[in-house]
C-alpha atoms as a PDB file:
ATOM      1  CA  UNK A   1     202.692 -38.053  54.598  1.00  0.00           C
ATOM      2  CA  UNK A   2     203.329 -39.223  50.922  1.00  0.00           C
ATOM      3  CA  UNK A   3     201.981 -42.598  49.521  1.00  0.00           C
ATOM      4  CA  UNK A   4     203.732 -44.589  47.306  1.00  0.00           C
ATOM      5  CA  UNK A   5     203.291 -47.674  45.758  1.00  0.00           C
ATOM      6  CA  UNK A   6     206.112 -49.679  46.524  1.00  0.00           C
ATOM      7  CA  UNK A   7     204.052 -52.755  47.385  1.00  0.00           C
ATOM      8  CA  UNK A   8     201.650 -52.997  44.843  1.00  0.00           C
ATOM      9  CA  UNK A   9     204.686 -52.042  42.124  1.00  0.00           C
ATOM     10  CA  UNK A  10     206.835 -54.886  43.780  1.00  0.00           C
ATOM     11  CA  UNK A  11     204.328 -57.768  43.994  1.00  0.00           C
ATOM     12  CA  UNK A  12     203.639 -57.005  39.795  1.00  0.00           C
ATOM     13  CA  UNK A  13     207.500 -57.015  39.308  1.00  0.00           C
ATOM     14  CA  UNK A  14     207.983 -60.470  41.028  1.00  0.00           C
ATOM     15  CA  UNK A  15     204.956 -61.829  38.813  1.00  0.00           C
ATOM     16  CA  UNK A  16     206.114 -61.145  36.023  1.00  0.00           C
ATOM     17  CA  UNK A  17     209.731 -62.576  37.157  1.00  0.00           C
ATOM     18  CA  UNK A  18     207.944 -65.467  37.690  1.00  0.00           C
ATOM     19  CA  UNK A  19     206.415 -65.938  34.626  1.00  0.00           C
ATOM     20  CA  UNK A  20     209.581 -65.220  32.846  1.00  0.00           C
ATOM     21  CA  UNK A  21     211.344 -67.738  34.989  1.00  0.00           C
ATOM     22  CA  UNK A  22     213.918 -69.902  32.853  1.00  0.00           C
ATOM     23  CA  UNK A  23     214.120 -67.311  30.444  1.00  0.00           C
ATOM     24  CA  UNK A  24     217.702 -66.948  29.216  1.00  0.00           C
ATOM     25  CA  UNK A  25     220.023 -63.705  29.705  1.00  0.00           C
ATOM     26  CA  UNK A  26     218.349 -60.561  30.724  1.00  0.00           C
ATOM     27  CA  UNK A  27     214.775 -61.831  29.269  1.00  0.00           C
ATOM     28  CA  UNK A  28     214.579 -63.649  32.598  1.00  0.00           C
ATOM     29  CA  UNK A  29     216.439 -60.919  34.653  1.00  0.00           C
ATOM     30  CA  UNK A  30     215.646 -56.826  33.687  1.00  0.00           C
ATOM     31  CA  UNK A  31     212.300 -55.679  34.062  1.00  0.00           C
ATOM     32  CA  UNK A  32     212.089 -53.768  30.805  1.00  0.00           C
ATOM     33  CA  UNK A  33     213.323 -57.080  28.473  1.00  0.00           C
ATOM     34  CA  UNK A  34     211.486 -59.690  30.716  1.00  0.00           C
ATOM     35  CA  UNK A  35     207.963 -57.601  30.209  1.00  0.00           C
ATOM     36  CA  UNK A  36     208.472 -57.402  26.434  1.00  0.00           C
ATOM     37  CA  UNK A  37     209.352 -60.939  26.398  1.00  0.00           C
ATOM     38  CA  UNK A  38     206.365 -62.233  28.374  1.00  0.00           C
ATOM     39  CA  UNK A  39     204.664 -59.895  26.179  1.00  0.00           C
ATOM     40  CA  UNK A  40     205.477 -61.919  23.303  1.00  0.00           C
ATOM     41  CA  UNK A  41     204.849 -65.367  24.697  1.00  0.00           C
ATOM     42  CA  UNK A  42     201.754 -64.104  25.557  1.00  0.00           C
ATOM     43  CA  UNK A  43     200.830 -63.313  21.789  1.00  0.00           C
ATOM     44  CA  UNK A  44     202.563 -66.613  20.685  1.00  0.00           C
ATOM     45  CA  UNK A  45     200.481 -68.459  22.964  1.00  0.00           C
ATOM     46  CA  UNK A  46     197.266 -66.914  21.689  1.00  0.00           C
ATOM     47  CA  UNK A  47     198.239 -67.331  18.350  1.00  0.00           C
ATOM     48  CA  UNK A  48     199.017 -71.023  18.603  1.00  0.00           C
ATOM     49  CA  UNK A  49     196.383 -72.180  20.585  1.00  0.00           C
ATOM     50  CA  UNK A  50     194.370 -71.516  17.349  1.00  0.00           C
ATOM     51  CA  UNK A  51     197.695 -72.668  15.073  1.00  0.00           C
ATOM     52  CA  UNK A  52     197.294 -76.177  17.425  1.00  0.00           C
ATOM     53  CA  UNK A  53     193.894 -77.022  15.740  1.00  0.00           C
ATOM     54  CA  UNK A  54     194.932 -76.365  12.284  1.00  0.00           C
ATOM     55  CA  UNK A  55     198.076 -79.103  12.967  1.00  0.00           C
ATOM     56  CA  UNK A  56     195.745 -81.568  14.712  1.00  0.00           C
ATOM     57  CA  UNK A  57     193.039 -81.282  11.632  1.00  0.00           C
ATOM     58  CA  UNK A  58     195.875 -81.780   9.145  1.00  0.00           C
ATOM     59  CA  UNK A  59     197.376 -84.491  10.906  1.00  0.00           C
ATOM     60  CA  UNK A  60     194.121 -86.593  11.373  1.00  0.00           C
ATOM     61  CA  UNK A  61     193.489 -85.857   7.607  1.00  0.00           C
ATOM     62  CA  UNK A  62     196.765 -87.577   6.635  1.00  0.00           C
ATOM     63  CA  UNK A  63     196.007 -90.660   8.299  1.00  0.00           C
ATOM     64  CA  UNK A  64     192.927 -90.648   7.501  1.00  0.00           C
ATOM     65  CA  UNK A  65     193.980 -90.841   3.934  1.00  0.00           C
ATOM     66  CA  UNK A  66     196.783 -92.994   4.050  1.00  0.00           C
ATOM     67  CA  UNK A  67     194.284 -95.520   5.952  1.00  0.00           C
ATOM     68  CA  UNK A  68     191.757 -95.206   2.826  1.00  0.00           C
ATOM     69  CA  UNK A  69     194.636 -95.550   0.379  1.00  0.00           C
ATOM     70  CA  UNK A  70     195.722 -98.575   1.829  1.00  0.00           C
ATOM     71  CA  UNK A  71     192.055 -99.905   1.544  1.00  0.00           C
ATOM     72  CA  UNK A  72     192.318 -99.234  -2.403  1.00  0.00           C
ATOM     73  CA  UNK A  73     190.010 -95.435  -1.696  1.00  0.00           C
ATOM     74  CA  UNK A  74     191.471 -92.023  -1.760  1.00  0.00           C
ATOM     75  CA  UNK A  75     190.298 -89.204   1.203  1.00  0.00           C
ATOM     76  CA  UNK A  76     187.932 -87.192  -0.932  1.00  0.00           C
ATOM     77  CA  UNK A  77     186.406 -90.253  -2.169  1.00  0.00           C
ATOM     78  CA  UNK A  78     186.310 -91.839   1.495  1.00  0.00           C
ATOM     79  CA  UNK A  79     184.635 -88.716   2.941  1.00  0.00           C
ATOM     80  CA  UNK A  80     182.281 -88.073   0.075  1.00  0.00           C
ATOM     81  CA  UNK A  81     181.242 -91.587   0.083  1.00  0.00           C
ATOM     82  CA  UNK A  82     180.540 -91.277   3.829  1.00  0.00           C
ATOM     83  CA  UNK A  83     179.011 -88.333   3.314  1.00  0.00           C
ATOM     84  CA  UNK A  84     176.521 -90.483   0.920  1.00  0.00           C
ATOM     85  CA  UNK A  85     176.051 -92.804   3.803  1.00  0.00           C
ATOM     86  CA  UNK A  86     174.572 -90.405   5.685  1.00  0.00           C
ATOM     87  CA  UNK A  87     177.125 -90.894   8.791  1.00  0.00           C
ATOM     88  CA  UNK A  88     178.451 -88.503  10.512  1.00  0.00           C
ATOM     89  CA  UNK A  89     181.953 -89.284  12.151  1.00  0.00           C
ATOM     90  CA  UNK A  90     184.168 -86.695  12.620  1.00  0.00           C
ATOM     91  CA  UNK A  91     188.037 -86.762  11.802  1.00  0.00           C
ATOM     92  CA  UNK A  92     189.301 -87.637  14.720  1.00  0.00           C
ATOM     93  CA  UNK A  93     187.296 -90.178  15.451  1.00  0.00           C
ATOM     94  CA  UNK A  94     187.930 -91.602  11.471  1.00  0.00           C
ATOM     95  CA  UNK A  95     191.583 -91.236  12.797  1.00  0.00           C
ATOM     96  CA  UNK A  96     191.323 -92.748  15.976  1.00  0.00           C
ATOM     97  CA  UNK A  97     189.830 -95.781  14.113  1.00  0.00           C
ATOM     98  CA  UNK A  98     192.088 -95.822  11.046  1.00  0.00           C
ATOM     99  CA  UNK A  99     194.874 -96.648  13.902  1.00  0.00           C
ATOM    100  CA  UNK A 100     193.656 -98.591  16.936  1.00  0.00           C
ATOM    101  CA  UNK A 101     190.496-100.503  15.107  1.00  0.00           C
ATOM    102  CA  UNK A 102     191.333-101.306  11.281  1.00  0.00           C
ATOM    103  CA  UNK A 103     188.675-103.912  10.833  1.00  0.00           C
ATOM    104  CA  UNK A 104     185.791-101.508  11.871  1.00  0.00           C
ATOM    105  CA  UNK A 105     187.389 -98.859   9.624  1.00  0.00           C
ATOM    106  CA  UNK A 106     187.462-101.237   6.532  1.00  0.00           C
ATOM    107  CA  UNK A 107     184.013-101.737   6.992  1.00  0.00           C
ATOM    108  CA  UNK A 108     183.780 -97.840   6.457  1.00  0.00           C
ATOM    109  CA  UNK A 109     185.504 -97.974   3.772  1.00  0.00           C
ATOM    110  CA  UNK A 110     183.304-101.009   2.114  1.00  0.00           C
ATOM    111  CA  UNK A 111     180.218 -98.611   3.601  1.00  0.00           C
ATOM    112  CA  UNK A 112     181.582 -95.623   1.735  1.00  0.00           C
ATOM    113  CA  UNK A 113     182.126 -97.806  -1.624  1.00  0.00           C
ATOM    114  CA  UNK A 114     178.584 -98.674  -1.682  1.00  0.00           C
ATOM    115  CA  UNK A 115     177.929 -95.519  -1.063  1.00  0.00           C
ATOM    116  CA  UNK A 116     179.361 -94.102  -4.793  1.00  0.00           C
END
């Protein structure tokens, strides 16, 4: 009797339809184009998983600073001066505070003056 591998070949075609569901055209449709596609997505997704921290960094750095300027302080001199201080906050946390708590981060900032 011959074997063949309808089953198994089927169930890997339908999950990879279903990833590519939504795709537009025949990304979404022909097996060939939908596997390079998902293919793709794949490597974007792995690429900006790592591209996401980067963004977040940069973003929490820009408020950070533009919290510090408005207290009179640039970033550098902010950070160094905390630095100084000896505590140990990380940016997201500086951020977090810049926006939702602005007395407790001015008293940072007068911590990180004294601190220069």
């Amino acid at each position: 009797m011959r074997v063949t591998n309808a089953v198994p070949r089927h169930r890997r075609k339908k999950r990879l339809m279903r990833r590519a569901k939504g795709y537009w055209g025949a990304r979404g449709t022909l097996l060939k184009v939908t596997k390079e596609t998902v293919l793709r997505a794949d490597a974007y997704a792995y690429r900006d998983r790592k591209v996401r921290k980067r963004q977040f960094r940069r973003l929490w750095i820009q408020r950070i600073n533009a919290a510090a300027r408005a207290e009179g302080m640039s970033y550098s001199q902010f950070m160094s001066g905390l630095k100084k201080a000896g505590i140990g906050l990380d940016r997201k946390q500086l951020s977090e505070l810049a926006i939702h708590d602005a007395q407790a981060f001015g008293q940072l900032i007068s911590t990180a003056k004294a601190a220069l």
